[in-house]
Protein backbone atom coordinates (compact mmCIF):
# COMPACT_ATOMS: atom_id res chain seq x y z
CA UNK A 1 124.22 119.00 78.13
CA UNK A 2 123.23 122.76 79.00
CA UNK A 3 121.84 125.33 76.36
CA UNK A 4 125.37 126.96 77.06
CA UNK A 5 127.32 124.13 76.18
CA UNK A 6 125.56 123.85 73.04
CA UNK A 7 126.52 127.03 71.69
CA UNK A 8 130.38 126.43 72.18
CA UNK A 9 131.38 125.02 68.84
CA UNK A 10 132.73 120.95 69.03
CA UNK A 11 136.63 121.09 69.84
CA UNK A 12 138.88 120.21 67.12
CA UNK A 13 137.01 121.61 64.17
CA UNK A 14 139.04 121.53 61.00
CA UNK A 15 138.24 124.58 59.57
CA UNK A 16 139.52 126.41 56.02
CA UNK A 17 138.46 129.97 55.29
CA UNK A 18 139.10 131.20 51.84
CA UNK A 19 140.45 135.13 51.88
CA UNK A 20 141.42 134.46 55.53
CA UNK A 21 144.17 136.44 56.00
CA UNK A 22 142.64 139.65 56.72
CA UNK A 23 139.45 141.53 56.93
CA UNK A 24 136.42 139.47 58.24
CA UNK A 25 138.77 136.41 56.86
CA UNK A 26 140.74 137.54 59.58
CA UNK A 27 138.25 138.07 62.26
CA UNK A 28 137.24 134.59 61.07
CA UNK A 29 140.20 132.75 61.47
CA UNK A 30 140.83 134.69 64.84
CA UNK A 31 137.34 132.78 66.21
CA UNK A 32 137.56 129.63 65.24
CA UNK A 33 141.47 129.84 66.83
CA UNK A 34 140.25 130.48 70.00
CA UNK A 35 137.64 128.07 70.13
CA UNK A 36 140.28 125.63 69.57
CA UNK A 37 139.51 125.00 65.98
CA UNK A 38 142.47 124.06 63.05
CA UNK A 39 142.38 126.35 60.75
CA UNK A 40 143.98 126.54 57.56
CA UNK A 41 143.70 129.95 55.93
CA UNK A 42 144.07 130.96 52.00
CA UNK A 43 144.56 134.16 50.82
CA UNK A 44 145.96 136.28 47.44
CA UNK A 45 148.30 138.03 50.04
CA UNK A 46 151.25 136.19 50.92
CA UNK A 47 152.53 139.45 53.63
CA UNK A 48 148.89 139.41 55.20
CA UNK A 49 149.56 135.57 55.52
CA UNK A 50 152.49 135.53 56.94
CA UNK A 51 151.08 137.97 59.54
CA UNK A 52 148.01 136.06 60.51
CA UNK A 53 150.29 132.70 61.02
CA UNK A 54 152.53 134.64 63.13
CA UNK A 55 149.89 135.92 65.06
CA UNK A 56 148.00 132.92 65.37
CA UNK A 57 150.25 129.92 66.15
CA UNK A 58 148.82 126.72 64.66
CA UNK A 59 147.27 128.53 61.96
CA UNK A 60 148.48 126.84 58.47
CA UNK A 61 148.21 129.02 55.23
CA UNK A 62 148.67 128.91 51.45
CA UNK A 63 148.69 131.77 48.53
CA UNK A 64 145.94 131.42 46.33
CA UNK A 65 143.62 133.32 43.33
CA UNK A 66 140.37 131.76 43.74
CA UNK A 67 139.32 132.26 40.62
CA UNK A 68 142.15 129.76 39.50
CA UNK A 69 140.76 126.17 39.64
CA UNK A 70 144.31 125.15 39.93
CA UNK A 71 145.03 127.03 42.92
CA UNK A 72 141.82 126.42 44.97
CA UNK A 73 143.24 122.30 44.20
CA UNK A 74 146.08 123.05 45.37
CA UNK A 75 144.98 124.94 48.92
CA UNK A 76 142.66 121.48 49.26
CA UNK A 77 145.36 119.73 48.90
CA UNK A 78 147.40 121.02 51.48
CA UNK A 79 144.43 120.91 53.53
CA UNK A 80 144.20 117.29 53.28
CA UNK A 81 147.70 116.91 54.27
CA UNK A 82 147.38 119.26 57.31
CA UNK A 83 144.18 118.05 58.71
CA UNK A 84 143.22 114.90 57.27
CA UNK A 85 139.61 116.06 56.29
CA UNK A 86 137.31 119.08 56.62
CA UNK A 87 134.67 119.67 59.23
CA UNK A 88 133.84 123.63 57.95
CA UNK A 89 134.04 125.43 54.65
CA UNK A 90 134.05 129.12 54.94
CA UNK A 91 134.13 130.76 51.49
CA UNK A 92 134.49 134.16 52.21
CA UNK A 93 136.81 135.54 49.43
CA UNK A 94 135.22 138.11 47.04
CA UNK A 95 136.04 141.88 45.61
CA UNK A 96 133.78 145.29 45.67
CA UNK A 97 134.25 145.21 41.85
CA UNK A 98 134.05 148.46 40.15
CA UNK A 99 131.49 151.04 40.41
CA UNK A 100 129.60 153.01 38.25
CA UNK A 101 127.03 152.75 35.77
CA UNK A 102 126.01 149.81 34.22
CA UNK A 103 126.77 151.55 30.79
CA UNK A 104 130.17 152.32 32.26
CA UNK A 105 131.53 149.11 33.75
CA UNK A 106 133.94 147.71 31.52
CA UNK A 107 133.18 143.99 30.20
CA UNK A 108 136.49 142.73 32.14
CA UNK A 109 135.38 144.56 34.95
CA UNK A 110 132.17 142.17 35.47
CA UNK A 111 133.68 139.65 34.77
CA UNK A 112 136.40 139.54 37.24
CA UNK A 113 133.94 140.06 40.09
CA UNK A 114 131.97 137.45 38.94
CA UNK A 115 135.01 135.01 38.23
CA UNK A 116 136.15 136.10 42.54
CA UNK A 117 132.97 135.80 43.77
CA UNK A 118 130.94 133.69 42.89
CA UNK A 119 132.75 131.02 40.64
CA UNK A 120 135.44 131.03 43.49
CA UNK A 121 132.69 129.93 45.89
CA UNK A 122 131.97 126.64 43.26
CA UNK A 123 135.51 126.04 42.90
CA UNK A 124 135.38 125.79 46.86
CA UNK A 125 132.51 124.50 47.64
CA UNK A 126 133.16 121.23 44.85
CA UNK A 127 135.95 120.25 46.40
CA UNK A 128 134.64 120.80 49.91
CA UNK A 129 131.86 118.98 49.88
CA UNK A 130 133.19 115.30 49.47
CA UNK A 131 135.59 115.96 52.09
CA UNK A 132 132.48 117.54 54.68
CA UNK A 133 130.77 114.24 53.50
CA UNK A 134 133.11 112.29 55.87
CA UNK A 135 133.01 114.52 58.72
CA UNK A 136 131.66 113.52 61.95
CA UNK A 137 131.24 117.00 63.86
CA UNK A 138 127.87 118.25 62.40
CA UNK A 139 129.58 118.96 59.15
CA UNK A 140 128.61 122.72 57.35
CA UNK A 141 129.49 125.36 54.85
CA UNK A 142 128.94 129.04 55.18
CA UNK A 143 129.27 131.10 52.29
CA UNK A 144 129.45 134.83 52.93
CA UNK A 145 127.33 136.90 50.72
CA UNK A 146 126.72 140.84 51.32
CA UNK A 147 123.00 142.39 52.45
CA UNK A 148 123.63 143.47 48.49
CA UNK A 149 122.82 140.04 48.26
CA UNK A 150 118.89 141.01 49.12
CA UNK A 151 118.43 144.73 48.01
CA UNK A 152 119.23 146.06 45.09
CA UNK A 153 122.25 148.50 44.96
CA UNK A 154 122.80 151.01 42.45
CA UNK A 155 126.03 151.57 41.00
CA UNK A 156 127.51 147.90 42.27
CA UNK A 157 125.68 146.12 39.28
CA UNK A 158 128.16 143.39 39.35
CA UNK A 159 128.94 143.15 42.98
CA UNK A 160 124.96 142.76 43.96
CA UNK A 161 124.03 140.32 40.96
CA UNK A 162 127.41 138.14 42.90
CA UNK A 163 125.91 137.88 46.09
CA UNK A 164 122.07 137.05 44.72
CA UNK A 165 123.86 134.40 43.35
CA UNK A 166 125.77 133.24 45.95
CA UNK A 167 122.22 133.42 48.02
CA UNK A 168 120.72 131.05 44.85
CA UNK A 169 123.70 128.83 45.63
CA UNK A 170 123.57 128.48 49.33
CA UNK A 171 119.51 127.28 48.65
CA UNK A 172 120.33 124.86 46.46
CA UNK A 173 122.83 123.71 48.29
CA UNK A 174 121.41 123.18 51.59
CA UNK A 175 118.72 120.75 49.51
CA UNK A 176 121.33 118.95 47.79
CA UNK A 177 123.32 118.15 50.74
CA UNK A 178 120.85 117.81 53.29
CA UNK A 179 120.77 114.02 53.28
CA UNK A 180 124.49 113.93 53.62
CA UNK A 181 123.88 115.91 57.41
CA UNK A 182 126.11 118.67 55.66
CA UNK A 183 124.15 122.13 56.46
CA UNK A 184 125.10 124.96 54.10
CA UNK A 185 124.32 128.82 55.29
CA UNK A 186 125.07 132.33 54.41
CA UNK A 187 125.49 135.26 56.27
CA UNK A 188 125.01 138.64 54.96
CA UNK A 189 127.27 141.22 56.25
CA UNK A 190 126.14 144.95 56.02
CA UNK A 191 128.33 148.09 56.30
CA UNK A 192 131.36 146.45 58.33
CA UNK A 193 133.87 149.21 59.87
CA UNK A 194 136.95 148.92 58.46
CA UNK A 195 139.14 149.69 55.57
CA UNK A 196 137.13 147.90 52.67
CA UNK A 197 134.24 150.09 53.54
CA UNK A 198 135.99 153.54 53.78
CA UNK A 199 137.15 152.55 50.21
CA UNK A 200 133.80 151.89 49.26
CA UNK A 201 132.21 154.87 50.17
CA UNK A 202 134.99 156.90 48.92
CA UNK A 203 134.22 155.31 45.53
CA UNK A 204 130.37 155.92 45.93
CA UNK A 205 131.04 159.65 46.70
CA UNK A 206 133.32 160.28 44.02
CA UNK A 207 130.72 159.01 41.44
CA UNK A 208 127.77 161.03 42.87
CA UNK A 209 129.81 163.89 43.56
CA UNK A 210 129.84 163.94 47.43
CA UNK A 211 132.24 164.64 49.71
CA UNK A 212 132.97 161.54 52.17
CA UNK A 213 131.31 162.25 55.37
CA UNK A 214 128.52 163.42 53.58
CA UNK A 215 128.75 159.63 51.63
CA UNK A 216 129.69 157.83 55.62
CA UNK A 217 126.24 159.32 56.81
CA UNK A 218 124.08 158.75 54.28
CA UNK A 219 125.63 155.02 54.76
CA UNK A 220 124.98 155.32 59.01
CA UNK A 221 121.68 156.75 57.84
CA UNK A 222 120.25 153.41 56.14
CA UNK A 223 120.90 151.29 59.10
CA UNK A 224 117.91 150.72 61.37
CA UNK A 225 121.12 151.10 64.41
CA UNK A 226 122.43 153.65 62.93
CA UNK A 227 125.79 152.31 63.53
CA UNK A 228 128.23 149.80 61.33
CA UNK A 229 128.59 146.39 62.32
CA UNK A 230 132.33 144.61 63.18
CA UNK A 231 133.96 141.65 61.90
CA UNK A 232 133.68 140.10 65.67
CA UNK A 233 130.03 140.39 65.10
CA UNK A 234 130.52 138.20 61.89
CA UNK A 235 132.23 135.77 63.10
CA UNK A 236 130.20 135.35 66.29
CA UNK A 237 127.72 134.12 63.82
CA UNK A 238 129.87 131.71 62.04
CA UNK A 239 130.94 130.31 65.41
CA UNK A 240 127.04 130.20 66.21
CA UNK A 241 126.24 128.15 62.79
CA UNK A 242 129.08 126.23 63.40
CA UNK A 243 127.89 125.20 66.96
CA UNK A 244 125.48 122.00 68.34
CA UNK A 245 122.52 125.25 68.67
CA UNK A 246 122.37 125.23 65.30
CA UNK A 247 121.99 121.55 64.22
CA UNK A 248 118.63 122.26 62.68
CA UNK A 249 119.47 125.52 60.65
CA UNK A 250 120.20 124.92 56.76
CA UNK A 251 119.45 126.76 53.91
CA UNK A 252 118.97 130.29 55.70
CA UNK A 253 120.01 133.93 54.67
CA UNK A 254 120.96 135.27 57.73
CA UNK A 255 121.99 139.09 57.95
CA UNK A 256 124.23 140.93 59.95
CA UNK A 257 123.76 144.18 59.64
CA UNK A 258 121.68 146.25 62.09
CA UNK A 259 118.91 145.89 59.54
CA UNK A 260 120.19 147.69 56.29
CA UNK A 261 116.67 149.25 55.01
CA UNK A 262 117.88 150.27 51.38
CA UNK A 263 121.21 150.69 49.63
């Protein structure tokens, strides 16, 4: 076996990304397709499903809140039925939650973002892991955290205190289910180009009293790169983790980001 061959992930992987109907749940899904992967998406956006299953043919998909036990069941459910076990848990799902002050953020606020992203990740990753326990293809989770997940960011209170969690998580994790041969990783994505991010900045501006381009490069101006990163970029990791190179690598915080110096 050549050093190239073991970065091509095994064929066949049964993969199910939570929030994978669009964004970097998209990009996701898109990568593990062409590497010949199953993949069985869930998302709260039944139109942005139906697109990603029309685009991708083979791709299953399901409408689900993960924040509702019930519904994260159900998607593992249908998973079972689809693909007969799980090989790769991506939990990607999570919000920007609101921003402001900490004196401003409304109690129901912080707790939605909380309930999204990081008690959606348990839901996931309980009802993952029994299923990864019978796996034979070098079984792993990645949860997707934020570089918010390592600096401190003011104004995003309860999106950064998510992804330092999720970070806590992935740890303990990789030490709990080491044993079982079931790695368990994060990636931290920085400022991704897209969408999500304009709206993000938009917000930031607003409640600093910038104008946006001002907000973009002061954004651009943090990066070591100076430049965003792209959701092909993400998922070129996952694929990577997911992949025979990376047999050996558990319990790591791995960013994506162009090195983010501050937020």
């Amino acid at each position: 076996m050549t050093i190239a061959s073991l970065l091509q992930p095994p064929q066949d992987l049964r993969v199910l990304i939570s929030a994978g109907a669009a964004g970097i749940g998209a990009g996701l899904a898109r990568a593990f397709h062409e590497s010949g992967a199953r993949v069985y998406v869930c998302d709260i956006d039944g139109a942005a499903i139906d697109r990603i299953t029309a685009e991708l043919p083979g791709v299953a998909g399901s409408i689900a809140d993960v924040a509702d036990q019930e519904q994260v069941d159900q998607v593992f459910n249908e998973t079972e039925r689809a693909f007969g076990g799980l090989d790769v848990l991506i939990n990607n799902a999570g919000i920007a939650g609101p921003t402001g002050g900490i004196d401003e953020v409304e109690p129901v606020d912080w707790k939605k973002t909380v309930d999204i992203n990081l008690v959606g990740q348990y839901y996931f990753a309980r009802r993952a892991v029994p299923m990864l326990k019978n796996s034979t293809k070098n079984p792993c989770l990645i949860a997707m955290a934020s570089v918010a997940g390592r600096l401190g960011y003011a104004f995003r209170t309860p999106y950064a205190a998510t992804k330092w969690g999720i970070v806590g998580m992935v740890k303990s994790l990789a030490i709990e289910l080491g044993p079982s041969g079931i790695r368990v990783n994060t990636i931290l994505p920085g400022i991704v180009e897209g969408e999500r991010m304009n709206s993000v900045i938009a917000a930031r501006a607003k409640t600093v009293g910038v104008d946006f381009e001002t907000m973009r490069q002061e954004y651009l101006n943090k990066i070591s790169l100076r430049r965003m990163v792209t959701v092909d970029d993400v998922a070129a990791m996952a694929l990577f983790l997911c992949s025979p190179a990376a047999r050996n690598v558990t319990g790591q915080v791995i960013s994506v980001d162009g090195n983010v110096e501050y937020l």
